[in-house]
Protein backbone atom coordinates (compact mmCIF):
# COMPACT_ATOMS: atom_id res chain seq x y z
CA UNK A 1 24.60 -20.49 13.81
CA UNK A 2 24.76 -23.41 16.48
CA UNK A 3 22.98 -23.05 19.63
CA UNK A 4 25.85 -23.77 22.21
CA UNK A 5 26.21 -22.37 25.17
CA UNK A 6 30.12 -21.24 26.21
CA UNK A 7 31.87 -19.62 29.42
CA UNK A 8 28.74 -17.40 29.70
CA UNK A 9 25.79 -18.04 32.31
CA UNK A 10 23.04 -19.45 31.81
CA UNK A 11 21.73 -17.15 34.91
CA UNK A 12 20.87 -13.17 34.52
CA UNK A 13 24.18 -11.31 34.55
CA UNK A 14 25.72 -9.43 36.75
CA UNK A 15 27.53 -6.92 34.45
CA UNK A 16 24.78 -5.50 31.77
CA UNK A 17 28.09 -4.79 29.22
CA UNK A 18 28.23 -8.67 28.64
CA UNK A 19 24.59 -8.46 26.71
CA UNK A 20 26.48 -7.05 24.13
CA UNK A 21 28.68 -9.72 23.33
CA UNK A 22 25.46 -12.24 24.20
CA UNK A 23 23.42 -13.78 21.70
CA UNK A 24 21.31 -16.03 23.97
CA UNK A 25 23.76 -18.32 26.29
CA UNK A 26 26.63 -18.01 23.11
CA UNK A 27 28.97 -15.41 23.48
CA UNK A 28 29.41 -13.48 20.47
CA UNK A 29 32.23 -11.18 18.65
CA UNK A 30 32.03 -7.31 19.41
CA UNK A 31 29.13 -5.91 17.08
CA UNK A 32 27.84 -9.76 15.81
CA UNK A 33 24.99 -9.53 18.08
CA UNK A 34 22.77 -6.83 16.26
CA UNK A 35 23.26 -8.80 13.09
CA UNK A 36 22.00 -12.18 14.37
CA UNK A 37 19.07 -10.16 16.31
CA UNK A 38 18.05 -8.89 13.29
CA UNK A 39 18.04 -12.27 11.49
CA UNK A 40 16.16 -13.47 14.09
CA UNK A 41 13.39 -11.08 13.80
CA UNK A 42 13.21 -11.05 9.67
CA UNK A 43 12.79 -14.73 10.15
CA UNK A 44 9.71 -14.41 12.53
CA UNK A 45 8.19 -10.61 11.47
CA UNK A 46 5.48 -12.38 10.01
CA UNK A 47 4.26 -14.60 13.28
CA UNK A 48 5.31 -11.97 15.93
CA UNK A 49 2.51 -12.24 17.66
CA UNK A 50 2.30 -16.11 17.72
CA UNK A 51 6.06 -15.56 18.75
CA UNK A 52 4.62 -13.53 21.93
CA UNK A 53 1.81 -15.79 22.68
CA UNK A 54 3.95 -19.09 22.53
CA UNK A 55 6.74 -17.66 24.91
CA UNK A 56 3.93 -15.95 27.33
CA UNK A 57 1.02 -18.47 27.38
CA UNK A 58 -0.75 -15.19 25.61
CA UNK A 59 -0.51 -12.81 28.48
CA UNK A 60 1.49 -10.59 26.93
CA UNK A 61 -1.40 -9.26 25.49
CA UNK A 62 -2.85 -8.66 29.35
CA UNK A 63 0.64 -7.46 30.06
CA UNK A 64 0.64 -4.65 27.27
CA UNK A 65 -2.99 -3.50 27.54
CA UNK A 66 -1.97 -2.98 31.59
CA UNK A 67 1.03 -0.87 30.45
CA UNK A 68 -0.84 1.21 28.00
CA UNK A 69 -3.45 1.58 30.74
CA UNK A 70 -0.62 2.89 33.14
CA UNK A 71 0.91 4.73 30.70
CA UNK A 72 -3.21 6.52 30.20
CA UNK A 73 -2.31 8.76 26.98
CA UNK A 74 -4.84 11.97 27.18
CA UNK A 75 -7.85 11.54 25.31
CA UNK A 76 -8.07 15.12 24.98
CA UNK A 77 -4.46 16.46 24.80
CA UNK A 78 -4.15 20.17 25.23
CA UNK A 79 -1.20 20.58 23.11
CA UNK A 80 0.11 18.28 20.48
CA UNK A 81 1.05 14.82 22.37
CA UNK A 82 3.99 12.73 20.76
CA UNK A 83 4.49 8.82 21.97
CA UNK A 84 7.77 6.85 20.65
CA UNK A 85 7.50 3.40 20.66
CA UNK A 86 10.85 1.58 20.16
CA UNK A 87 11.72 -1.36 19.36
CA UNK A 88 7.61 -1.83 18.08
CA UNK A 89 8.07 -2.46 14.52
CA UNK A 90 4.79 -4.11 13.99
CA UNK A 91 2.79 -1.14 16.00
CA UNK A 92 1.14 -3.71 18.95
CA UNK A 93 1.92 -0.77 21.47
CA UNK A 94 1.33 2.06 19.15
CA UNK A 95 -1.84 0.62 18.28
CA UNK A 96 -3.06 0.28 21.76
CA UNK A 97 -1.85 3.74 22.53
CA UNK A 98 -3.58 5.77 19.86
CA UNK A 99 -6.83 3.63 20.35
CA UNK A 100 -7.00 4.02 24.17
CA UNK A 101 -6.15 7.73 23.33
CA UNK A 102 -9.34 7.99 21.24
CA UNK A 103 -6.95 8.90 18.47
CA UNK A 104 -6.05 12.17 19.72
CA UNK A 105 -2.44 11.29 20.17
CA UNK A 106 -0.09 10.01 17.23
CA UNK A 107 2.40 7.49 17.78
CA UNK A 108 6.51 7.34 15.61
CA UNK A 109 7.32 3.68 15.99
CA UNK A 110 11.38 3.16 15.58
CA UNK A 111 12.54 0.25 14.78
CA UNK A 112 16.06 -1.23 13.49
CA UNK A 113 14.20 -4.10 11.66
CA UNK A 114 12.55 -3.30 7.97
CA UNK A 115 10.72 -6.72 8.04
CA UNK A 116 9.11 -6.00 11.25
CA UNK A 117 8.50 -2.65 10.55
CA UNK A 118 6.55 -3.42 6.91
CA UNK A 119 4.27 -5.91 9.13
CA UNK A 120 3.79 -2.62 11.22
CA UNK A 121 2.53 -0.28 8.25
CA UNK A 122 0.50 -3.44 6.57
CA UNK A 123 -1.73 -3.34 9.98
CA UNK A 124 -1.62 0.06 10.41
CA UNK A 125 -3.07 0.80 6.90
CA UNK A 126 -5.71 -1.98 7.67
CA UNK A 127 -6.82 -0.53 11.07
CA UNK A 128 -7.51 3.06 9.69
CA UNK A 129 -4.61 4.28 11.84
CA UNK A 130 -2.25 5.45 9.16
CA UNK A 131 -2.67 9.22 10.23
CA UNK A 132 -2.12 8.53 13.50
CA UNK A 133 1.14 6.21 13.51
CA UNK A 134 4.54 6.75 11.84
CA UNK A 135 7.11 4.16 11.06
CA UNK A 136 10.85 5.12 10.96
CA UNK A 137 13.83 2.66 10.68
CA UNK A 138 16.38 3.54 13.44
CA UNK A 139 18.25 2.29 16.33
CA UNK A 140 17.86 2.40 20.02
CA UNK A 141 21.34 3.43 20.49
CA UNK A 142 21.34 6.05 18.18
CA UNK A 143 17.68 7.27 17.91
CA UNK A 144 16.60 9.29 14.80
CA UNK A 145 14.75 12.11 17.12
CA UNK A 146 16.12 15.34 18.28
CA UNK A 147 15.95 16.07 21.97
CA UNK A 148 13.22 16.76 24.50
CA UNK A 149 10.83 15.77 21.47
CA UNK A 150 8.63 12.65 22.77
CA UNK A 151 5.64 12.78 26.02
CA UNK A 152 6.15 9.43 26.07
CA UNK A 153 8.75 6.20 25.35
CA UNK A 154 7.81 3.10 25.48
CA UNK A 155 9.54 -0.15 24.91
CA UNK A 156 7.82 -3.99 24.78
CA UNK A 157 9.49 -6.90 24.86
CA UNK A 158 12.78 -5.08 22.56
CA UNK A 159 15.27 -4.08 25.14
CA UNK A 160 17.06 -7.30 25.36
CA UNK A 161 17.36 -7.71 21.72
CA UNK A 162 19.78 -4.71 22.03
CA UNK A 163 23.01 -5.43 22.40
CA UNK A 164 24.35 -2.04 24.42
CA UNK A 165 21.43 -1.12 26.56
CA UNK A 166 23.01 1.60 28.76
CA UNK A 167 23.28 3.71 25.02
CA UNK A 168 19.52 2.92 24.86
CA UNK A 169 18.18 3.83 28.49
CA UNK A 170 20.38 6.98 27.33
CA UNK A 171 18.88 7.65 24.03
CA UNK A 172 15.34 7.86 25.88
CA UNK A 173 16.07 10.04 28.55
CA UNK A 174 17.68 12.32 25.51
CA UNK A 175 14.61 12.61 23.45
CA UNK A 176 12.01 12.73 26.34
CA UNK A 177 10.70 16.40 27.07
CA UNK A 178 10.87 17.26 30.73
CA UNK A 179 7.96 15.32 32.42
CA UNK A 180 8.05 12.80 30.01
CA UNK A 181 8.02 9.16 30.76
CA UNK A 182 9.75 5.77 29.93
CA UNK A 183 7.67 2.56 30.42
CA UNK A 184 9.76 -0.68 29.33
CA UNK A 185 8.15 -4.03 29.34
CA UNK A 186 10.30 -7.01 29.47
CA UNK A 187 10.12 -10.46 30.42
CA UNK A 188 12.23 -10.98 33.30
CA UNK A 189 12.96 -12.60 36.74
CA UNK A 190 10.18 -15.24 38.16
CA UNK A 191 9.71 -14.86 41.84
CA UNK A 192 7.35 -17.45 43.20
CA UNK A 193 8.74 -20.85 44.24
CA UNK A 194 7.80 -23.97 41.62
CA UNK A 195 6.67 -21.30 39.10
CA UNK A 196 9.97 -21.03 38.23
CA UNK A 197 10.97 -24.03 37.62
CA UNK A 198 8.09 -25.07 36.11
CA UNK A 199 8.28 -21.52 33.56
CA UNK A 200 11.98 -23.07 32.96
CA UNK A 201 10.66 -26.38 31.95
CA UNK A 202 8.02 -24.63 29.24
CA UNK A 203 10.54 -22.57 27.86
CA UNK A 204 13.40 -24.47 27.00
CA UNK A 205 11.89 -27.39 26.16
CA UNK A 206 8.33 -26.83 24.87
CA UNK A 207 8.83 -23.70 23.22
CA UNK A 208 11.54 -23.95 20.66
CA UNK A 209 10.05 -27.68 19.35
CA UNK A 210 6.50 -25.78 19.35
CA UNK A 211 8.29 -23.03 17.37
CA UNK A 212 9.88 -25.30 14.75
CA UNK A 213 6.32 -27.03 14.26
CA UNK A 214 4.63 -23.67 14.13
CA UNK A 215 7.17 -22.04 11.82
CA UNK A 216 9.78 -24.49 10.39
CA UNK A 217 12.82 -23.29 12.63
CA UNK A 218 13.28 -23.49 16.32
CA UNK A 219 16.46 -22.09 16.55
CA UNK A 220 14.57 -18.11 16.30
CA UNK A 221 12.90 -19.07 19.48
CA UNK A 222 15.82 -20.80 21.55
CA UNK A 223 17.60 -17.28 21.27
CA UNK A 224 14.92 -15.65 22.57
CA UNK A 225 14.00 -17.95 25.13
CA UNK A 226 17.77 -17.80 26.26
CA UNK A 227 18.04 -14.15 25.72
CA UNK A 228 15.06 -13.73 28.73
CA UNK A 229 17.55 -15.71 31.18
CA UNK A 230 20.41 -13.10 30.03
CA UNK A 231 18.58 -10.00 30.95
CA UNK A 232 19.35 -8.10 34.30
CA UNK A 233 17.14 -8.77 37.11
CA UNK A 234 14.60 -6.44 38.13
CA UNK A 235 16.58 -4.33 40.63
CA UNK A 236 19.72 -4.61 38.20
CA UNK A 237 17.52 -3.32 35.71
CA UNK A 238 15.79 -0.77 38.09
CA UNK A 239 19.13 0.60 39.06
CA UNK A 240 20.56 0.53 35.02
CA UNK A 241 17.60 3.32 34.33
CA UNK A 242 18.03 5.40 37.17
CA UNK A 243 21.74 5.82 36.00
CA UNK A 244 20.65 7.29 32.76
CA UNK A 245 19.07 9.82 34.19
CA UNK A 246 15.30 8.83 35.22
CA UNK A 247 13.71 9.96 38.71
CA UNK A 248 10.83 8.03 40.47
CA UNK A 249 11.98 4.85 39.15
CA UNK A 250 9.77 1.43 39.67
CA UNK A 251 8.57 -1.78 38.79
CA UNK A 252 6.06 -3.90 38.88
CA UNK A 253 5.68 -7.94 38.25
CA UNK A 254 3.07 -9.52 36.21
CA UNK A 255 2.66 -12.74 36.43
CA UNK A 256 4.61 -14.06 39.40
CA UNK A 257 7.58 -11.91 37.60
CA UNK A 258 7.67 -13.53 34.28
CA UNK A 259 7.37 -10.32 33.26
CA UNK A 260 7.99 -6.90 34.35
CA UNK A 261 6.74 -2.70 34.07
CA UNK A 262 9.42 -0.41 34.77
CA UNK A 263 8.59 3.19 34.84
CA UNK A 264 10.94 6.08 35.10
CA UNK A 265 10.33 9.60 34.36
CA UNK A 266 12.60 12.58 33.32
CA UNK A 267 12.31 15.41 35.69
């Protein structure tokens, strides 16, 4: 598909429907979007990390063990404790979880993508933690789970690859029990003067060409470098989960705001 940008923004928008019909800065048919998402991430399932680490300068790995530490899974549940990660396929959150949990939680990752998700049970397997986390192919708008099952949802770095993220922010406040918790990670809105311009610079122009000499094809990476710019801001955002539902809704800004922690809980 060619990379040009149309009639659409190249800022955050103001209207969270249009991420539906955005893929990146093109504007897209009605229900095109999930396709080309998913061909993005078959194409890069295999370097998803590297994927992270050249869009984030590797502090998304800082950024995800903070939000694990936030989320602080019991080490000694009580009761059976169940954590959803969506969105996860190859188990980088679910891993952290369980481990930080001293393996006395289990983790169901969900994910629409079977490539990621096969990366996900490959590194599972090799880290012992097969018992401990489940792989299921589903989508955030639609969510395999019945109600008031999960302690805990979490989402990293997936939220703007869906295209109708109202049904999503929906779908977790649906299958968290009472007291449970949504933590989404996303990258998102820079807030220091220079940094953004200079974050701007990096993405658009380094990443992508460091992409296509990394993995062949740059054109994986200018979508989701574009698809970061697309994303509500952080109060947009804020506001978007406390209208599904959530109480005690906040954020917090790592890195200057190149990414975000939102946490919301269902009361």
């Amino acid at each position: 598909m060619a990379r040009e940008s149309n009639s659409l923004s190249k800022s955050s928008v103001s209207d969270p429907s249009e991420m539906a019909v955005s893929f990146g800065f093109t504007k897209v048919g009605e229900g095109e979007k999930q396709v080309l998402v998913d061909d993005v991430f078959h194409k890069v399932a295999d370097r998803y990390d590297l994927m992270n680490d050249l869009m984030s300068g590797g502090m998304h790995r800082v950024w995800k063990n903070a939000m694990v530490s936030s989320l602080n899974p019991p080490k000694e549940a009580a009761r059976p404790w169940l954590h959803l990660d969506v969105a996860g396929g190859t188990g980088d959150i679910a891993t952290r979880v369980v481990e930080r949990s001293k393996r006395s939680v289990n983790s169901i990752v969900c994910d629409i993508n079977g490539s990621m998700l096969g990366v996900g049970k490959e590194r599972a397997a090799k880290a012992g933690l097969a018992e401990h986390i489940e792989f299921t192919q589903g989508n955030a708008e639609e969510l395999p789970f019945p109600d008031k099952h999960f302690d805990a949802y979490t989402i990293a770095f997936g939220i703007r690859n869906v295209p109708q993220i109202e049904k999503a922010l929906s779908e977790a406040h649906r299958v968290l029990k009472r007291g449970g918790r949504f933590m989404c990670l996303e990258f998102s809105e820079v807030d220091v003067p220079a940094l953004d311009k200079v974050y701007d610079l990096f993405s658009f122009h380094a990443i992508p060409h460091i992409g296509k000499a990394v993995t062949g094809d740059g054109d994986p990476y200018s979508y989701l470098v574009e698809s970061i710019r697309k994303f509500p801001t952080q109060e947009r955002f804020a506001k978007m989960i406390r209208d599904a539902g959530f109480s005690r809704v906040t954020y917090r800004n790592y890195t200057g705001g190149i990414a975000a922690l939102h946490s919301g809980w269902k009361i």
